[in-house]
Protein backbone atom coordinates (compact mmCIF):
# COMPACT_ATOMS: atom_id res chain seq x y z
CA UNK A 1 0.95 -19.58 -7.87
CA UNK A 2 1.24 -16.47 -10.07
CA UNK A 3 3.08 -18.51 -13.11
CA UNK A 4 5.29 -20.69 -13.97
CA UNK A 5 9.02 -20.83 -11.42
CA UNK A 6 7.13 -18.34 -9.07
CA UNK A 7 6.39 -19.64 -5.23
CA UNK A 8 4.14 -16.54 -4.75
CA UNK A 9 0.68 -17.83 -3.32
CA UNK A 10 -2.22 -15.77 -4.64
CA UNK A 11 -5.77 -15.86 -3.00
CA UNK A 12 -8.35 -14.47 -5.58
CA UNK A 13 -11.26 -13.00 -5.28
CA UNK A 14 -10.94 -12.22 -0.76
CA UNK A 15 -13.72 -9.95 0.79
CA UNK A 16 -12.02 -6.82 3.01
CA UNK A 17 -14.28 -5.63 5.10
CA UNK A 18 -14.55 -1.92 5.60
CA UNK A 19 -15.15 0.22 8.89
CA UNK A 20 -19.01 1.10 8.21
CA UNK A 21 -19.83 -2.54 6.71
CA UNK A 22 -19.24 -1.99 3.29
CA UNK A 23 -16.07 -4.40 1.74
CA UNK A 24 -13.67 -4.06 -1.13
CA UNK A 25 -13.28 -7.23 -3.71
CA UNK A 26 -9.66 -7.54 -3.99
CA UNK A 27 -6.84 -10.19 -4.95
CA UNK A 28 -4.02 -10.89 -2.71
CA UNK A 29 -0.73 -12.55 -3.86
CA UNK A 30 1.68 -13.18 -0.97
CA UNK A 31 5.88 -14.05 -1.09
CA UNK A 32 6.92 -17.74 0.42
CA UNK A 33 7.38 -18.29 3.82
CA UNK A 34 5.71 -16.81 7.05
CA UNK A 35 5.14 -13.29 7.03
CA UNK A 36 4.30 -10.65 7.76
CA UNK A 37 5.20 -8.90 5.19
CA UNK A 38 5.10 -5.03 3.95
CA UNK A 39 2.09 -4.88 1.52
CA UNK A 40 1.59 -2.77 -1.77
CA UNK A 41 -2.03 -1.74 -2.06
CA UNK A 42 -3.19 -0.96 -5.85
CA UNK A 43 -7.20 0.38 -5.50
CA UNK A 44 -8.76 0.66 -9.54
CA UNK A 45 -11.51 0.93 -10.80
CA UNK A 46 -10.70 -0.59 -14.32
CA UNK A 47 -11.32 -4.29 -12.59
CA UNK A 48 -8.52 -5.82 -10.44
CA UNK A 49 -8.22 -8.02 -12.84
CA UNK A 50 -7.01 -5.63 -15.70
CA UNK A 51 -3.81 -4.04 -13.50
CA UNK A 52 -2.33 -3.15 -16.94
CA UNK A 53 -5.64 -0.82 -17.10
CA UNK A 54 -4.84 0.87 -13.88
CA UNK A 55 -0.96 1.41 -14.27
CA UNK A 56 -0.86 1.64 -18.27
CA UNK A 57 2.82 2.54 -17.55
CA UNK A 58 4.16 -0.50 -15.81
CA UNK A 59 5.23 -2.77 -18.22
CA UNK A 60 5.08 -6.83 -18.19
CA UNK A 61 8.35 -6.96 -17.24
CA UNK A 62 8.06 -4.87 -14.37
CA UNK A 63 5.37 -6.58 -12.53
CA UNK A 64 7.56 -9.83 -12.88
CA UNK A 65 10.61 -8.18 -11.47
CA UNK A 66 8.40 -7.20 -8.57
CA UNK A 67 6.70 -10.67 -8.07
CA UNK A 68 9.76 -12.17 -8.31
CA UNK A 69 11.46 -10.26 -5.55
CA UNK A 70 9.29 -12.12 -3.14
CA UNK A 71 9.75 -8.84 -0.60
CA UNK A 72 6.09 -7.54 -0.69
CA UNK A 73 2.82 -8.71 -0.56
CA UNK A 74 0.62 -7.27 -3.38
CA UNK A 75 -3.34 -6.15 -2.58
CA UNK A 76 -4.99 -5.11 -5.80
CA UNK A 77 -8.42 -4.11 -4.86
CA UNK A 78 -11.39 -2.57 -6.74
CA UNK A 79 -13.45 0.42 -5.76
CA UNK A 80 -16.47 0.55 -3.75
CA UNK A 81 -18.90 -0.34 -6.26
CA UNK A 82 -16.63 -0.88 -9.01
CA UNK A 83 -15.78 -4.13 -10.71
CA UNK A 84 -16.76 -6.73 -7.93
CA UNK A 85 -16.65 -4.56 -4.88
CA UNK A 86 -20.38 -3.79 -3.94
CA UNK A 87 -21.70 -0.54 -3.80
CA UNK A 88 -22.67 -0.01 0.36
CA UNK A 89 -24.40 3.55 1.54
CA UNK A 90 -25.85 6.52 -0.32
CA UNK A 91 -23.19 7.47 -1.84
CA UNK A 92 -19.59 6.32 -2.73
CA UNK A 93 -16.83 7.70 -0.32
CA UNK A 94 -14.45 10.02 -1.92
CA UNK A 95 -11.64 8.54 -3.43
CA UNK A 96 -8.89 7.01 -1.47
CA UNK A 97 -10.84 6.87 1.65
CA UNK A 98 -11.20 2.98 1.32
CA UNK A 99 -7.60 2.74 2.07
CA UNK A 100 -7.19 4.30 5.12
């Protein structure tokens, strides 16, 4: 559950795993019912937990009116080696690689 009167399951704190072993930590919230589902993929480096950090324009309101739309599911991961994602390799890919 994201809050109160929403049916949106969210799975905190999921591992993905990355083409040359590294992973991403990320938080997934999916819509009721069987999927699949199209999926909105937020990367940060702020913290996936601080979204309002990352997209300092969306208000409150509008994440609500997308969770309750139940259309989407929502991926907010955080970079490689940022927040809880663990650094993996020499060096950190450039940005926006991890989403590929």
């Amino acid at each position: 559950m994201v809050g109160p009167g929403y049916s949106r399951l969210m799975l905190a704190g999921i591992r993905i795993p990355l083409s040359d072993g590294g992973e991403l930590a990320a938080d997934l919230t999916l819509p009721p019912g069987e999927g699949p589902w199209p999926a909105v993929l937020i990367q940060t480096p702020y913290g996936k937990e601080r979204l309002g950090a990352a997209m300092p324009h969306a208000s409150a309101r509008s994440w609500l009116d997308f969770l309750e739309r139940d259309a989407e599911a929502l991926v907010i991961a955080d970079w490689r080696g940022y927040g809880a994602s663990p650094p993996h390799g020499a060096k950190p890919p450039h940005r926006g690689e991890d989403g590929r």
